[in-house]
C-alpha atoms as a PDB file:
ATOM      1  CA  UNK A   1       2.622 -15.728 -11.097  1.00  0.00           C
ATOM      2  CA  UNK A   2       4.706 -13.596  -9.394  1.00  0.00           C
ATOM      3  CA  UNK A   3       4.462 -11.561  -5.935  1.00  0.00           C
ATOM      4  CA  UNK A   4       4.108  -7.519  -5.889  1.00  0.00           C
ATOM      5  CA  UNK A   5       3.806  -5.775  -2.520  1.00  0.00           C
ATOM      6  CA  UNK A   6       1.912  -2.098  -2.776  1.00  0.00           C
ATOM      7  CA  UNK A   7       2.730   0.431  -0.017  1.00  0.00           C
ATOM      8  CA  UNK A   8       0.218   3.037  -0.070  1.00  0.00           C
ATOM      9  CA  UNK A   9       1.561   6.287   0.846  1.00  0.00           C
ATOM     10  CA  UNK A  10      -0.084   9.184   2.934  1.00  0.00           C
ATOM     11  CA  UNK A  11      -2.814   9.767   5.247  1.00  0.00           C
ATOM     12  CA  UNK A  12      -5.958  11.719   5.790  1.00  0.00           C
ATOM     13  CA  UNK A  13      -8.975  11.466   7.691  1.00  0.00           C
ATOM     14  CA  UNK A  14     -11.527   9.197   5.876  1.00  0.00           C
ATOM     15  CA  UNK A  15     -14.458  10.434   4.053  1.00  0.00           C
ATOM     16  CA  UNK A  16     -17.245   8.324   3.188  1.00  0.00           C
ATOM     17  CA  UNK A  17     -16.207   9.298  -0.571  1.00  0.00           C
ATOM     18  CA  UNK A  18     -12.821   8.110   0.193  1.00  0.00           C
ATOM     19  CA  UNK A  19     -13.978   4.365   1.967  1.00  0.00           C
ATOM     20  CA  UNK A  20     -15.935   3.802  -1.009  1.00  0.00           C
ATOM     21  CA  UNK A  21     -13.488   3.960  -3.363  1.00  0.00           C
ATOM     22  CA  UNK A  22     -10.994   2.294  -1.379  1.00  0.00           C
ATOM     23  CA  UNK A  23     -14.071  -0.520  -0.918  1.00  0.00           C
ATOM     24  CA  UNK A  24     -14.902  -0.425  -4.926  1.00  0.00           C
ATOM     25  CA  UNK A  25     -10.565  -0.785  -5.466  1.00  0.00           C
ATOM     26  CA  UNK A  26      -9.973  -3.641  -3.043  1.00  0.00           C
ATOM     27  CA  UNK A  27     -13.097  -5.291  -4.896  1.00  0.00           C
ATOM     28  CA  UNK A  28     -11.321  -5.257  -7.760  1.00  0.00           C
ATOM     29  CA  UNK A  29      -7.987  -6.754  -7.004  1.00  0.00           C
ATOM     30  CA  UNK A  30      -9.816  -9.380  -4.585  1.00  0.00           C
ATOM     31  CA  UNK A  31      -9.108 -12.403  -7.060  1.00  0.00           C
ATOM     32  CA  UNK A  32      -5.259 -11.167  -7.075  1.00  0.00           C
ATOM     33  CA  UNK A  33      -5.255 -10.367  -3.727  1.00  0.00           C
ATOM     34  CA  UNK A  34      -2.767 -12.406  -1.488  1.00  0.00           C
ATOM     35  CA  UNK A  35      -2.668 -10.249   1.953  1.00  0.00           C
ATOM     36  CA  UNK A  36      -3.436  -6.885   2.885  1.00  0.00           C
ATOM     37  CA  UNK A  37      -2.622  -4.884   5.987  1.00  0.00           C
ATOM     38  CA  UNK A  38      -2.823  -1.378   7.633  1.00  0.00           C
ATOM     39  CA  UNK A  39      -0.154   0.475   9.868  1.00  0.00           C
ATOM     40  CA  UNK A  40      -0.999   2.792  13.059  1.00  0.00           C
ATOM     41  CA  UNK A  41       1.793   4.427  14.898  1.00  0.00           C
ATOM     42  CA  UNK A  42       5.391   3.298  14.137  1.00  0.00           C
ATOM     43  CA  UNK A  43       9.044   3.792  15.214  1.00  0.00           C
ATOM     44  CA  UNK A  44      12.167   4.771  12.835  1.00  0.00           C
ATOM     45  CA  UNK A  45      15.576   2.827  14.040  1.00  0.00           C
ATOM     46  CA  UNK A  46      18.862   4.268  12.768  1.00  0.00           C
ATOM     47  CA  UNK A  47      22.362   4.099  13.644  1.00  0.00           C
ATOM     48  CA  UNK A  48      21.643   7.629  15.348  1.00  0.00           C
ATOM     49  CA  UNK A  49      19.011   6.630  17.689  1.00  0.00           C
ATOM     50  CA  UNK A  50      15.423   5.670  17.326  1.00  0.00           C
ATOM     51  CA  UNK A  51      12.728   8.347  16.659  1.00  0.00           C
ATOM     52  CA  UNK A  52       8.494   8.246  16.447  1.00  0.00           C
ATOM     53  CA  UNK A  53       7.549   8.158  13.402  1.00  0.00           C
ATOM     54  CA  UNK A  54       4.912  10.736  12.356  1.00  0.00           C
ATOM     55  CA  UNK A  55       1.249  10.223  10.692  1.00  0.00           C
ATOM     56  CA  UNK A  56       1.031  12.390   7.811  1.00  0.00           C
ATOM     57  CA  UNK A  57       1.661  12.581   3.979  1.00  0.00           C
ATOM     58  CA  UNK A  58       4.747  10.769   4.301  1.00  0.00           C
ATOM     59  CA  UNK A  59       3.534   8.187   6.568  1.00  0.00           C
ATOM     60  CA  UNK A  60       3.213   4.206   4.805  1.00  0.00           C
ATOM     61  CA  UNK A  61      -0.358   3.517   5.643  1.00  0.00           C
ATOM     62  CA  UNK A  62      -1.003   0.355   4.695  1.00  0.00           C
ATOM     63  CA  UNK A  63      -0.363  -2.614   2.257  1.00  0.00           C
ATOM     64  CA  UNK A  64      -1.345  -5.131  -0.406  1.00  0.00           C
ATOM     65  CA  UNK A  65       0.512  -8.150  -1.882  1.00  0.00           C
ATOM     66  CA  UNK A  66      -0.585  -9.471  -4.785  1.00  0.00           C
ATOM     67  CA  UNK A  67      -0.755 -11.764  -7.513  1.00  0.00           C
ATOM     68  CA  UNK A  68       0.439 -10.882 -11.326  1.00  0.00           C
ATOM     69  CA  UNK A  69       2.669 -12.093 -14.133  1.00  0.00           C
ATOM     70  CA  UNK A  70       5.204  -8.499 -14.622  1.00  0.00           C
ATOM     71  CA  UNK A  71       5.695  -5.252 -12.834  1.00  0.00           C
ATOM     72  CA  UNK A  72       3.952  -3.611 -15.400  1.00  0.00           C
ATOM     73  CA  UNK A  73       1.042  -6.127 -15.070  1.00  0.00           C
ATOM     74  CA  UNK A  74       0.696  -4.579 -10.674  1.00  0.00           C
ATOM     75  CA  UNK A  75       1.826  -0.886 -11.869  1.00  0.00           C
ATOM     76  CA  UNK A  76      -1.484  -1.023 -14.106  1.00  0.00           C
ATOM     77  CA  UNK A  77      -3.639  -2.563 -10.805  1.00  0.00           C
ATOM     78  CA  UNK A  78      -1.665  -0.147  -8.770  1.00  0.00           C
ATOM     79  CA  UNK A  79      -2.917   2.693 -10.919  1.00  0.00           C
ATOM     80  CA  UNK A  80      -6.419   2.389 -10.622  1.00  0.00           C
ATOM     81  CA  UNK A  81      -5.999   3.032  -6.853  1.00  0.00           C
ATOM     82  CA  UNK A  82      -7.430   5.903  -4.985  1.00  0.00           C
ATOM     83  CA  UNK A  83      -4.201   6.781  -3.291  1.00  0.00           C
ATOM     84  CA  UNK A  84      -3.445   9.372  -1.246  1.00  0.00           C
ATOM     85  CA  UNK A  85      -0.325  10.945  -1.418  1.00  0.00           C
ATOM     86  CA  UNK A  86       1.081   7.819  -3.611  1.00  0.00           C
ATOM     87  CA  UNK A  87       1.567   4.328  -4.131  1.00  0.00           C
ATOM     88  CA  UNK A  88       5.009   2.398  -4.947  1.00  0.00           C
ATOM     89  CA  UNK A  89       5.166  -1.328  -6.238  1.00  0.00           C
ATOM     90  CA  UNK A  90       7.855  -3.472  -5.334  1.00  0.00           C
ATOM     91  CA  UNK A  91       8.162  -7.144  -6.351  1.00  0.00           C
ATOM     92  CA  UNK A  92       8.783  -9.695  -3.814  1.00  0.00           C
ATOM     93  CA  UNK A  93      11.506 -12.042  -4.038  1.00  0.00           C
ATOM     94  CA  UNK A  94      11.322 -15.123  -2.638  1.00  0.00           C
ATOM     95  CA  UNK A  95      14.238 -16.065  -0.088  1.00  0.00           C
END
């Protein structure tokens, strides 16, 4: 099996409509599930300083790593989740 990490893209305030289909999604990845992790306030470092980094559509929220045999195998688990703005699946290589 190989390693995908989902970053979930985009943030508004919770609903109980939205935690309950974020509850029913991360039910159904939980026997692929490897880790999982949210983000609060963050800082962007560049060659032209260092700037706070802003909670909004753009914002990475939070993410999963998980457990399937081909990208297209995560981009269909990845699809059945109640996103915000979006989600993007990257595999992870091991170093």
């Amino acid at each position: 099996m190989k390693k995908f990490m989902f970053l979930h893209f985009g943030f508004e305030k919770p609903t109980p409509e939205i935690m309950g289909a974020w509850g029913d999604w991360f039910a159904s990845i939980s026997g692929k599930q490897v880790d999982q992790g949210g983000f609060s306030g963050g800082r962007e470092i560049s060659k032209s300083g260092t700037k706070d980094l802003p909670w909004n559509m753009e914002s990475i929220t939070g993410y999963n790593i998980i457990e399937a045999e081909s990208l297209d195998a995560a981009e269909k688990l990845a699809q059945s989740n109640p996103f915000i703005a979006s989600i993007r699946v990257y595999e992870v290589r091991s170093m």
